[in-house]
Protein backbone atom coordinates (compact mmCIF):
# COMPACT_ATOMS: atom_id res chain seq x y z
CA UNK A 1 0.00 0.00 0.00
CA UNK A 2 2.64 2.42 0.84
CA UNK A 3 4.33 1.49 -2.22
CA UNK A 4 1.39 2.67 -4.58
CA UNK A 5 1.13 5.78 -2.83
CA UNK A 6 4.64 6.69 -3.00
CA UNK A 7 3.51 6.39 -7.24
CA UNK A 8 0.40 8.35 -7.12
CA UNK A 9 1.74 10.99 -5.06
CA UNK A 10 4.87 11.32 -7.29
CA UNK A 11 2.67 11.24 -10.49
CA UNK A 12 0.49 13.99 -8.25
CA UNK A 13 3.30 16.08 -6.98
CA UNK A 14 4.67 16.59 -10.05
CA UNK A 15 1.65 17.53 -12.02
CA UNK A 16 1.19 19.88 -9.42
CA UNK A 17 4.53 21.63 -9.72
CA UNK A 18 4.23 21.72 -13.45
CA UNK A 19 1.30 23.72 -12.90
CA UNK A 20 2.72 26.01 -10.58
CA UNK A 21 6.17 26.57 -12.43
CA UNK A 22 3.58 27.42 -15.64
CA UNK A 23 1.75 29.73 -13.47
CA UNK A 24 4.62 31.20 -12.19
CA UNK A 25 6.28 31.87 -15.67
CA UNK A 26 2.83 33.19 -16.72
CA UNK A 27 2.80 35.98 -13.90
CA UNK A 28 6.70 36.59 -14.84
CA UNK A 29 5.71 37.38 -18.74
CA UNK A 30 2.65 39.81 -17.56
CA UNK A 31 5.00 42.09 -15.22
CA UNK A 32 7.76 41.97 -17.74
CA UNK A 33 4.96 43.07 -20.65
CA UNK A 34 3.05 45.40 -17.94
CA UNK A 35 6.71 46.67 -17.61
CA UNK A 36 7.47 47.40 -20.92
CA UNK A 37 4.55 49.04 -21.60
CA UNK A 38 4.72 51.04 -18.76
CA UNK A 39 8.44 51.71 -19.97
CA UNK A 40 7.09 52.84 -23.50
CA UNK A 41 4.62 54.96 -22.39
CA UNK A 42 7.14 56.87 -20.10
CA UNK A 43 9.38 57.25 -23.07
CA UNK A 44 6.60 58.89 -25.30
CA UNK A 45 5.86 61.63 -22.87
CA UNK A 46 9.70 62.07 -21.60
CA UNK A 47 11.20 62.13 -25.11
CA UNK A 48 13.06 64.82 -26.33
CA UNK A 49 10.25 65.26 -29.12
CA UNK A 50 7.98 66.16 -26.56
CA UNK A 51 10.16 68.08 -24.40
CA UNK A 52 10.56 70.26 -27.64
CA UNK A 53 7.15 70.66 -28.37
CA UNK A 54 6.24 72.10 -25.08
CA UNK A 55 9.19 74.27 -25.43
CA UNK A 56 7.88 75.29 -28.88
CA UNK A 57 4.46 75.57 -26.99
CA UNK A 58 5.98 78.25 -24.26
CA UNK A 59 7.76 80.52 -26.90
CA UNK A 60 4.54 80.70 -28.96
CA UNK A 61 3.03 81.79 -25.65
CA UNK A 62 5.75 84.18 -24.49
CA UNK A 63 5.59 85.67 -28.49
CA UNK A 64 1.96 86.31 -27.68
CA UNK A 65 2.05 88.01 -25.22
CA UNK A 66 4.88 90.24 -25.39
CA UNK A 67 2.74 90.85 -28.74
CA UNK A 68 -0.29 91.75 -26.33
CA UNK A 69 1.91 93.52 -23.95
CA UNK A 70 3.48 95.78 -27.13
CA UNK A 71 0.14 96.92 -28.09
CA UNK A 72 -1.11 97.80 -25.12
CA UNK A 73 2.12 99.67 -24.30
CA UNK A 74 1.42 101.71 -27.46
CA UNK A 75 -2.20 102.59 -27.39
CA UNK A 76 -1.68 103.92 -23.36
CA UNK A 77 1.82 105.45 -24.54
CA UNK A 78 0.04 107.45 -27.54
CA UNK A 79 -3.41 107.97 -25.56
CA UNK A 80 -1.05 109.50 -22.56
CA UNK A 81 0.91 111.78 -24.96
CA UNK A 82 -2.85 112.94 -26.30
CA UNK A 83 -4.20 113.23 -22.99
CA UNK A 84 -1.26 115.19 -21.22
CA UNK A 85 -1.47 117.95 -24.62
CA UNK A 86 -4.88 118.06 -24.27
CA UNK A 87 -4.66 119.14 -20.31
CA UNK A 88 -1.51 121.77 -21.35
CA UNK A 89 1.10 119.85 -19.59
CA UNK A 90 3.35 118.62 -22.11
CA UNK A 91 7.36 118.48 -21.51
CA UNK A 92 6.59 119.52 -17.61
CA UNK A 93 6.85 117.02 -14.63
CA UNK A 94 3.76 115.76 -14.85
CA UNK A 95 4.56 114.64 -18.60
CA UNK A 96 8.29 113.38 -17.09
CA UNK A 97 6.21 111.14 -14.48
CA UNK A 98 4.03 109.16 -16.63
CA UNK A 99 6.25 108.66 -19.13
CA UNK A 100 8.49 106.89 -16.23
CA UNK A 101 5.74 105.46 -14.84
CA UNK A 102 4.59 103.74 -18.41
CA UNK A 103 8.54 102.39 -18.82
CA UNK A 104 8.29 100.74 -15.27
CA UNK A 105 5.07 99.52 -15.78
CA UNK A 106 6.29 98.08 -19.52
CA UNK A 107 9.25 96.36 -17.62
CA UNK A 108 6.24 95.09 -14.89
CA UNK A 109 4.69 93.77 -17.84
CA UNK A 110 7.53 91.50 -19.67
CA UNK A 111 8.17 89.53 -16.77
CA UNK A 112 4.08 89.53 -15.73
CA UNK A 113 4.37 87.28 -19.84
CA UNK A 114 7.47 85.45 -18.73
CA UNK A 115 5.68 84.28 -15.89
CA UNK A 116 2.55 83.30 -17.33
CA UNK A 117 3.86 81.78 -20.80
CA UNK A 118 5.95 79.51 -18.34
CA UNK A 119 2.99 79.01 -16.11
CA UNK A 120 1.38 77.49 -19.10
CA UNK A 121 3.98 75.17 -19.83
CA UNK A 122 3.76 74.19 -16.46
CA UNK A 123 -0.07 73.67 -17.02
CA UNK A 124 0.75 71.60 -20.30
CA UNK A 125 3.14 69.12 -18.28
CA UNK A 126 0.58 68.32 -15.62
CA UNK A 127 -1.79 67.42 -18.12
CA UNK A 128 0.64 65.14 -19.37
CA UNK A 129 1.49 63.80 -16.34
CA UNK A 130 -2.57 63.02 -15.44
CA UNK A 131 -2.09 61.47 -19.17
CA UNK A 132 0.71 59.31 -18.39
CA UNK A 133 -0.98 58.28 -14.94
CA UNK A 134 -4.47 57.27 -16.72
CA UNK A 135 -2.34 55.17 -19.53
CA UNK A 136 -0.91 53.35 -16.85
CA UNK A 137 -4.35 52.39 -15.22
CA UNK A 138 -5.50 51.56 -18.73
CA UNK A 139 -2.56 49.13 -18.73
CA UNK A 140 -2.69 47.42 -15.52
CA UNK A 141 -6.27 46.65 -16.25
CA UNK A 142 -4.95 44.93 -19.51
CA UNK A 143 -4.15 47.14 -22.49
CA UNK A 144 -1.51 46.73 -24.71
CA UNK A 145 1.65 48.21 -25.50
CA UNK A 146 0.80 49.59 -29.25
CA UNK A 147 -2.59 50.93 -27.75
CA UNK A 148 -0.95 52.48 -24.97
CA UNK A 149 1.25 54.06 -27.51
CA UNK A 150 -1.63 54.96 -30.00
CA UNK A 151 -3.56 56.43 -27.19
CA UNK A 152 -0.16 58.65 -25.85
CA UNK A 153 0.66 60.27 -28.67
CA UNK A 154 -3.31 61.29 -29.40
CA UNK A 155 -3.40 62.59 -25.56
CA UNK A 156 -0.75 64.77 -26.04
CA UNK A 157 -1.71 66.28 -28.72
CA UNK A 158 -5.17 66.55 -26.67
CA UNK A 159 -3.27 68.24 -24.38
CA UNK A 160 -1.48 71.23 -26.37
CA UNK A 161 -5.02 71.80 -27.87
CA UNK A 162 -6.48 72.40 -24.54
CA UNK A 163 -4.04 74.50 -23.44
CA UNK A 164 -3.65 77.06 -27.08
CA UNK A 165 -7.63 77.01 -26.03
CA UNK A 166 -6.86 78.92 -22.73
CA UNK A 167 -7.67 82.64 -24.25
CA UNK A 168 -5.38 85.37 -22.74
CA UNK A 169 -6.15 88.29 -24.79
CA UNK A 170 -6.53 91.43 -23.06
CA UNK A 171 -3.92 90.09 -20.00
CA UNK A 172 -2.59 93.73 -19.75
CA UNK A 173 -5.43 95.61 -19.83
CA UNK A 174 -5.85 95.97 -16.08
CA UNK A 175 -2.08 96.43 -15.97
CA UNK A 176 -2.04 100.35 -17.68
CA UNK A 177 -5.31 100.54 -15.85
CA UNK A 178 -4.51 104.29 -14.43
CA UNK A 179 -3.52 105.38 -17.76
CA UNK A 180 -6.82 104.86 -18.92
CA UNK A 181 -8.23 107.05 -16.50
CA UNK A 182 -5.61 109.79 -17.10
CA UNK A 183 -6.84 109.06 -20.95
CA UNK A 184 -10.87 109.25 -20.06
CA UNK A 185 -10.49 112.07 -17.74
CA UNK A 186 -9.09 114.76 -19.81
CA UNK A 187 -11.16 114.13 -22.51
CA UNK A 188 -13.90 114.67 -20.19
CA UNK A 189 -12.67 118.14 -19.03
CA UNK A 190 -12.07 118.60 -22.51
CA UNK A 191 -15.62 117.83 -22.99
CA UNK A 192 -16.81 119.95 -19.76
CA UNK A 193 -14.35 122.89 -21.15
CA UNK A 194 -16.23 122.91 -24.75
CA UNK A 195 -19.89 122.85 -22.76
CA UNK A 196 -18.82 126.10 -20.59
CA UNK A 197 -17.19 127.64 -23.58
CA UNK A 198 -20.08 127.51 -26.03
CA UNK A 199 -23.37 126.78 -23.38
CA UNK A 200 -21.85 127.48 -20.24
CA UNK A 201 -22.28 125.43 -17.12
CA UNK A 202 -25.03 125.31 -14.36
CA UNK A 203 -23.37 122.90 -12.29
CA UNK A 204 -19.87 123.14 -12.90
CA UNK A 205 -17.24 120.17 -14.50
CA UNK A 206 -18.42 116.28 -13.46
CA UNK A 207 -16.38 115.11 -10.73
CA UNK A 208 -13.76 112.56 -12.32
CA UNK A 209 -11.05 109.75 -11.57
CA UNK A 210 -8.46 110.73 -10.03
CA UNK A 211 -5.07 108.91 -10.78
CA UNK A 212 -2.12 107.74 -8.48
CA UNK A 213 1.09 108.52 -10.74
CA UNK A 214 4.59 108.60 -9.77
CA UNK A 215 3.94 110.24 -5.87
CA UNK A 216 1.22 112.55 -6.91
CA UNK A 217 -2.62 112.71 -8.55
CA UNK A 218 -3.09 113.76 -11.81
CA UNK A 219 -6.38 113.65 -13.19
């Protein structure tokens, strides 16, 4: 009897490893393939292709907006010039002062567009990273490598879209804010001036804005 158990259980026993050692190499081949896909994937959104394109992506940004901040620069810079003639105050100090004051704010400006064309690149490689993260769920639950790949490459261009979608026009506007008050302000005395000239005035000139510039207010 113990003889013919000593069979079975050796005919058993090794069946039973068999199965094992093919489970075991079976698990082995699925890491090393989760692996390499995972390994792929990384590649795609770390590769010096893509590294270039977001580069590309921040100049195009920076371009932009120093584009933005240029003609905003100009129309307060010639609206100022019209504004301080218009009040009689050209070439004095008042005229020194904002012109000063529209070169510092300029300056306040270019690195205001530095900082935000790199805060969009910034933007652009989180959404890659959320990218990269969700490919990686996508192939622990069983995708492939080449779909993993397909689906990489269509996310990141997914991603640039989105972010030439965020709309930054006007980003300055707020910046040369006080100039446009100088600007609206004297051509309302202007306007007040005319009306007393030619109809008089009951009520005297509309109260207006008054502007901080360089130390002192100038309307």
């Amino acid at each position: 009897m113990g003889f013919f158990t000593k069979i079975l259980g050796g005919i058993f026993g090794s069946g039973s490893n068999k199965a094992l050692k093919a489970a075991e190499e079976t698990e082995a081949e699925r890491k090393a393939q989760l692996a390499a896909s995972q390994q792929r994937i990384e590649g795609i959104f770390n590769s010096p292709e893509r590294n270039q394109q977001i580069e590309d992506f921040i100049a195009s940004q920076r371009g932009y907006l120093q584009s933005d901040l240029d003609r905003t620069h100009k129309t307060n810079q010639l609206n100022t010039k019209f504004a301080t003639a218009r009040s009689g105050l050209s070439g004095g100090s008042v005229d020194v002062d904002r012109n000063r004051l529209l070169s510092e704010t300029y300056l306040r400006g270019i690195a205001e567009a530095e900082n935000k064309a790199q805060g969009a690149g910034a933007n652009l490689r989180a959404q890659d990273q959320s990218s990269k993260q969700s490919l990686f769920s996508q192939v622990l639950s069983g995708g492939d490598a080449t779909t993993a790949a397909t689906n990489a490459a269509q996310a990141m261009q997914q991603n640039i879209g989105m972010a030439k979608q965020d709309n930054m026009f006007g980003t300055f506007d707020s910046l040369f804010g006080d100039f446009g008050n100088i600007y609206k302000n004297s051509r309302e005395d202007a306007g007040d001036r005319r009306a007393s000239k030619e109809f008089g005035s009951l009520f005297g000139p509309r109260p207006k804005t008054q502007t901080q510039v360089a130390g002192g207010i100038y309307g």
